[in-house]
N, C-alpha and C. Protein backbone atom coordinates (compact mmCIF):
# COMPACT_ATOMS: atom_id res chain seq x y z
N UNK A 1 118.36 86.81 144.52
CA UNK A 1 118.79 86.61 143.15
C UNK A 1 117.61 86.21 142.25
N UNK A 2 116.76 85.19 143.03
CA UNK A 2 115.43 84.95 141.91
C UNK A 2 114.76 86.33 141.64
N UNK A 3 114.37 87.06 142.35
CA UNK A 3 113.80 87.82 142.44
C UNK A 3 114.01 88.88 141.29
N UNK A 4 115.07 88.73 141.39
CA UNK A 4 116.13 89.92 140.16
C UNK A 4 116.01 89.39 139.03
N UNK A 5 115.95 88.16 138.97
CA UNK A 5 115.72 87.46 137.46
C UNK A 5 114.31 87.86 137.26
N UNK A 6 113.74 87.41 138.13
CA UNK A 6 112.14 87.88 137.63
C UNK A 6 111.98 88.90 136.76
N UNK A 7 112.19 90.31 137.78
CA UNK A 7 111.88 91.39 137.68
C UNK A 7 112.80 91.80 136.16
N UNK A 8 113.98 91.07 136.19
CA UNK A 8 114.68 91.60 134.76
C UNK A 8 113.42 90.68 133.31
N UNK A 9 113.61 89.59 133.58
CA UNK A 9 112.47 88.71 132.88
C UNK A 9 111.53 89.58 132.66
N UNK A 10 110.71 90.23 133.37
CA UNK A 10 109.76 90.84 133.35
C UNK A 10 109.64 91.95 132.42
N UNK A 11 111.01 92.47 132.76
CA UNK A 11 111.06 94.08 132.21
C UNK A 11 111.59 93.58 130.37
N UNK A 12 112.04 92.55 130.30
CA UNK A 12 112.55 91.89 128.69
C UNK A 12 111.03 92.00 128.18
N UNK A 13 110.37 90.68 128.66
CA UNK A 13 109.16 90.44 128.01
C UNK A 13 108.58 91.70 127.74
N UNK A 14 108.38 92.92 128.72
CA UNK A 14 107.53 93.82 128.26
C UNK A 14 108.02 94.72 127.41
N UNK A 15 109.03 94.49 127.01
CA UNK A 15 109.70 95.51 125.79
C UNK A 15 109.80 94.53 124.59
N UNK A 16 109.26 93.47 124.78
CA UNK A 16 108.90 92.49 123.28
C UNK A 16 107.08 92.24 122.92
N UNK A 17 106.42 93.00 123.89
CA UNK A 17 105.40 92.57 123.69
C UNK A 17 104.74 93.79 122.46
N UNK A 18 104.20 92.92 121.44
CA UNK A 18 103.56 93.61 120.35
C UNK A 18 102.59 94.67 120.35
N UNK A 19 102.23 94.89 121.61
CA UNK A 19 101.18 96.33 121.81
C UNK A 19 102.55 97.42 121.74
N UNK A 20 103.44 97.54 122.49
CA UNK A 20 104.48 98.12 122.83
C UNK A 20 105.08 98.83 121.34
N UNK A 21 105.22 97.62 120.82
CA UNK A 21 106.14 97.75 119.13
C UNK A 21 104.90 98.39 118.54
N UNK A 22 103.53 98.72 118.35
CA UNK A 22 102.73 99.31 117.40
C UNK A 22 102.95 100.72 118.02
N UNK A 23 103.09 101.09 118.81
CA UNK A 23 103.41 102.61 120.07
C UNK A 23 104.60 103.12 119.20
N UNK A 24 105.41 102.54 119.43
CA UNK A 24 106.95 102.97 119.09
C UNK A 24 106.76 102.99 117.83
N UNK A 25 106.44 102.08 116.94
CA UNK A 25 106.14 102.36 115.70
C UNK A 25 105.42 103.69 114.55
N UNK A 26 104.49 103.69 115.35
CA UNK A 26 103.38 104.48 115.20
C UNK A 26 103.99 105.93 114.55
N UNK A 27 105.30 106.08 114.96
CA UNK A 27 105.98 107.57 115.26
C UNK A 27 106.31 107.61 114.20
N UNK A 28 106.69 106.44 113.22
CA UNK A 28 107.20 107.02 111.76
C UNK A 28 106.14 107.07 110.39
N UNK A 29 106.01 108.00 109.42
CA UNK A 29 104.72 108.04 108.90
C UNK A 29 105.16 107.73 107.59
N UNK A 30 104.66 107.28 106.68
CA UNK A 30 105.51 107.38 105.17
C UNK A 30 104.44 107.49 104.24
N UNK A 31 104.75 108.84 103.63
CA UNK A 31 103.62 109.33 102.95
C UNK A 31 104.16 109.50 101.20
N UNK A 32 103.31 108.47 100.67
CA UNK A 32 103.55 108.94 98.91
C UNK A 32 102.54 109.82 98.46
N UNK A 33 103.52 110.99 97.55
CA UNK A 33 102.98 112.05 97.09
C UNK A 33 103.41 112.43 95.59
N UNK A 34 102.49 112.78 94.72
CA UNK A 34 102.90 112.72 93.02
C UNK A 34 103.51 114.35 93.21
N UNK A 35 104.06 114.33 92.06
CA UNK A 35 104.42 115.77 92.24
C UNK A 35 105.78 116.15 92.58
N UNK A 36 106.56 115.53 93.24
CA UNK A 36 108.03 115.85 94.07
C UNK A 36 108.89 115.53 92.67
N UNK A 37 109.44 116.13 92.52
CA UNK A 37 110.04 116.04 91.39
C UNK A 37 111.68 116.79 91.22
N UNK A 38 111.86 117.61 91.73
CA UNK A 38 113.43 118.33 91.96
C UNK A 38 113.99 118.42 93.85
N UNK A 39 115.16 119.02 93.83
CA UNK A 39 115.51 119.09 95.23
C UNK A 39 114.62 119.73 95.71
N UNK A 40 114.60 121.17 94.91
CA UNK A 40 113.43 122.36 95.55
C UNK A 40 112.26 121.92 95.84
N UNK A 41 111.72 120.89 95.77
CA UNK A 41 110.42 120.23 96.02
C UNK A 41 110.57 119.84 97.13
N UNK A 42 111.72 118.97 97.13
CA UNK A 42 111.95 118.48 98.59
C UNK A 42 112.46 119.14 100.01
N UNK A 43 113.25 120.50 99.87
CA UNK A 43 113.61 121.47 100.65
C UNK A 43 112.05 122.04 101.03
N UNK A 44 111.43 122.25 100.28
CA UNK A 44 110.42 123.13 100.73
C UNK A 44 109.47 122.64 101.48
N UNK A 45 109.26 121.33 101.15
CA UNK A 45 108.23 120.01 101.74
C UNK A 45 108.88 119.91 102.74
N UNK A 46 110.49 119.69 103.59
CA UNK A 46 110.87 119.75 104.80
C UNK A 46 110.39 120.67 105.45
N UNK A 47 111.33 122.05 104.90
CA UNK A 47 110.35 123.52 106.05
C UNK A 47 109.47 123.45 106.19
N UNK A 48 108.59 122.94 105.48
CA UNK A 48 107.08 123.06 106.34
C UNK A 48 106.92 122.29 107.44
N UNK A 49 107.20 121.07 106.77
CA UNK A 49 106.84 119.88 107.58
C UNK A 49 107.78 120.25 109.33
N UNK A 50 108.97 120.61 109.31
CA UNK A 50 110.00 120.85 110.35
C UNK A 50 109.24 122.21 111.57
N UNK A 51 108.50 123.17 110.76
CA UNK A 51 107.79 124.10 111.32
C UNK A 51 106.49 123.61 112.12
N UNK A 52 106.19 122.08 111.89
CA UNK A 52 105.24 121.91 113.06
C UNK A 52 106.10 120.57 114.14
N UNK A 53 105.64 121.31 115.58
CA UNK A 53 106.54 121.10 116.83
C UNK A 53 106.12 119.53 116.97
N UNK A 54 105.79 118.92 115.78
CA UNK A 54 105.11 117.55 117.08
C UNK A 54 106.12 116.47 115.59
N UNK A 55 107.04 117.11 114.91
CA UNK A 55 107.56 116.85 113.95
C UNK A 55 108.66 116.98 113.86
N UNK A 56 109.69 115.63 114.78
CA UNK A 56 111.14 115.35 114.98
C UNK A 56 112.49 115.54 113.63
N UNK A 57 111.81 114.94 112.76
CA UNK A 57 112.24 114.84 111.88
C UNK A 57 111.91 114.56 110.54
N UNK A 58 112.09 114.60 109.05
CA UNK A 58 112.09 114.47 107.62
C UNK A 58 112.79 114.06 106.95
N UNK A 59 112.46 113.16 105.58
CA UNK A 59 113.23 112.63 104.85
C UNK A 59 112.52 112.56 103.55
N UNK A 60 113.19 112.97 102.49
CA UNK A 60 112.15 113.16 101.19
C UNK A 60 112.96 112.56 100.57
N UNK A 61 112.29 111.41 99.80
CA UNK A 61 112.67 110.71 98.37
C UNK A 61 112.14 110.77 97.40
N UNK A 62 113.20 111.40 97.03
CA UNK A 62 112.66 111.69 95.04
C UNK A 62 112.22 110.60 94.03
N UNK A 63 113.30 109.81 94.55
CA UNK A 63 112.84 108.68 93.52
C UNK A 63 111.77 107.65 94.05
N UNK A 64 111.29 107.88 94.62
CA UNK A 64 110.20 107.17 95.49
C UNK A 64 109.04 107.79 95.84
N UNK A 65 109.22 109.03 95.38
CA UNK A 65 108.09 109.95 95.58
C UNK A 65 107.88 109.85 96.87
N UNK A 66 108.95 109.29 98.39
CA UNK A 66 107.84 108.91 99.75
C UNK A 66 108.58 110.36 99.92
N UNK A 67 107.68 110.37 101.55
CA UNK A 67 108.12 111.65 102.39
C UNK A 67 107.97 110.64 103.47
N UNK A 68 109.14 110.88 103.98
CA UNK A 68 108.82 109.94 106.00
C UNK A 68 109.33 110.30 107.36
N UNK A 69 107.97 110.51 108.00
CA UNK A 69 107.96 112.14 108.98
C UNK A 69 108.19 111.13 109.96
N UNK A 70 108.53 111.87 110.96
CA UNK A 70 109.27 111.08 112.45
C UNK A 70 108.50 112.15 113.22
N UNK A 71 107.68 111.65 113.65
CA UNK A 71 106.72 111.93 114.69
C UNK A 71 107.55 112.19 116.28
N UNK A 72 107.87 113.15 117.15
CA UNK A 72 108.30 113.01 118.53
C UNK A 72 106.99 112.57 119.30
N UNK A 73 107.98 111.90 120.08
CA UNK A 73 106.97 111.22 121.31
C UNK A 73 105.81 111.97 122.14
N UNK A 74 104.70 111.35 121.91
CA UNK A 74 104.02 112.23 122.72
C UNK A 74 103.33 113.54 122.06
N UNK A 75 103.26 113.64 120.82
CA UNK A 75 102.64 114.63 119.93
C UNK A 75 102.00 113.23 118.96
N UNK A 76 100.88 114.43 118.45
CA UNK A 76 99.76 113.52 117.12
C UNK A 76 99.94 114.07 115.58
N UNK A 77 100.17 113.37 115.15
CA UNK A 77 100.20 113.90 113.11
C UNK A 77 98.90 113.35 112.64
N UNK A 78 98.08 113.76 112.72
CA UNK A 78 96.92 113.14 111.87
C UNK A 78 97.34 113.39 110.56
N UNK A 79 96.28 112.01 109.60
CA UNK A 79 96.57 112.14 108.42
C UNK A 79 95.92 113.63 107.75
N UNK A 80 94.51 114.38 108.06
CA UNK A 80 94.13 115.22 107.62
C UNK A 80 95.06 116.37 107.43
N UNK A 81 95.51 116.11 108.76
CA UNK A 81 96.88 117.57 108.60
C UNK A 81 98.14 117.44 107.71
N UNK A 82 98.87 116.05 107.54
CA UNK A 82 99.60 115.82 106.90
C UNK A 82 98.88 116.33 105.10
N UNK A 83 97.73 116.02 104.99
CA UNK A 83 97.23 115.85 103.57
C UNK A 83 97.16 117.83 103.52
N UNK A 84 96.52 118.22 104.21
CA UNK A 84 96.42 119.86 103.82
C UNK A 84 97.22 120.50 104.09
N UNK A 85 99.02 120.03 104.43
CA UNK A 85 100.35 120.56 104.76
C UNK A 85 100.53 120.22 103.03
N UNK A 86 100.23 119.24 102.69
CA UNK A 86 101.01 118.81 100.96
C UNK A 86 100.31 119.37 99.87
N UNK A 87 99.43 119.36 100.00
CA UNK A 87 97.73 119.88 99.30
C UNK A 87 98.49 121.25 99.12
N UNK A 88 98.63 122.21 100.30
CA UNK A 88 98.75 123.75 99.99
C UNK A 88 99.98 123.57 99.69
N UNK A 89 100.75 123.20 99.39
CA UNK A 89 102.30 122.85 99.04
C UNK A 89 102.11 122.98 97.28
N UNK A 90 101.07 122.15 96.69
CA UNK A 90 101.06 121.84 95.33
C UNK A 90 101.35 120.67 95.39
N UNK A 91 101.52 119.64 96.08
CA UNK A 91 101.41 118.18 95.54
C UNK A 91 100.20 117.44 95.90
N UNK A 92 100.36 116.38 95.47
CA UNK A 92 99.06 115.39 95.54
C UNK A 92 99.49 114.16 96.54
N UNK A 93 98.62 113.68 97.55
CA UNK A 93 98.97 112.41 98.52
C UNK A 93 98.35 111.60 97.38
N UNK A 94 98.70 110.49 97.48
CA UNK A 94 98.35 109.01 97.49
C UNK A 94 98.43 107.95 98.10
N UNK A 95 99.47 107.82 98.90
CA UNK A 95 99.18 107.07 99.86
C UNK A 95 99.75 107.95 101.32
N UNK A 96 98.91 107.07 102.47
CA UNK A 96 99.43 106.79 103.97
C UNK A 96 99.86 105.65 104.47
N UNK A 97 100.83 105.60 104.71
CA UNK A 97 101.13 104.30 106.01
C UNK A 97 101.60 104.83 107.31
N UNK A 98 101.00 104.28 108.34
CA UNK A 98 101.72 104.15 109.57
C UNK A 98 102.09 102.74 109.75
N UNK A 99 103.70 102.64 109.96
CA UNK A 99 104.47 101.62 110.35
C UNK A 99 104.01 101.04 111.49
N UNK A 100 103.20 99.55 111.26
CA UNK A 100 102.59 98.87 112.35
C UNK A 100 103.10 97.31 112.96
């Protein structure tokens, strides 16, 4: 029975430890961009974004100007690529965050 506590103990702590949470985090991107301005802005900024495979999911806010890409596990979004996916789109980045 100790033993089991341990090993559960063990397996808690390592799913609270803060290296862990910047990993998991990492996956959602939130990118402000000038320019988005109607739905059609935002439909079109999905298809693209949805057409590359390392790219779970999208969410475009208009009134917030964000875009916030959901990275799947185990694939990379660099910011360069994100910026010349929006760039040839017709909008402008201004900011990056990765959720840390």
């Amino acid at each position: 029975m100790k033993i089991f506590l341990i090993i559960l103990t063990l397996l808690f702590h390592k799913n609270l430890d803060p290296k862990n949470k910047i990993e998991n985090d990492d996956k959602k991107i939130n990118v402000f961009v000038n320019g988005l301005v109607c739905d059609f802005c935002a439909r079109s900024i999905e298809k693209i974004f949805k057409k590359d495979d390392s790219v779970s999911d999208i969410e475009v806010n208009l009134e917030k100007m964000l875009i916030t890409i959901y990275v799947n596990e185990n694939k990379i979004l660099n910011d360069k690529t994100i910026k010349k996916l929006i760039n040839d789109s017709g909008y402008d980045v201004t900011e990056i965050y990765r959720d840390q």
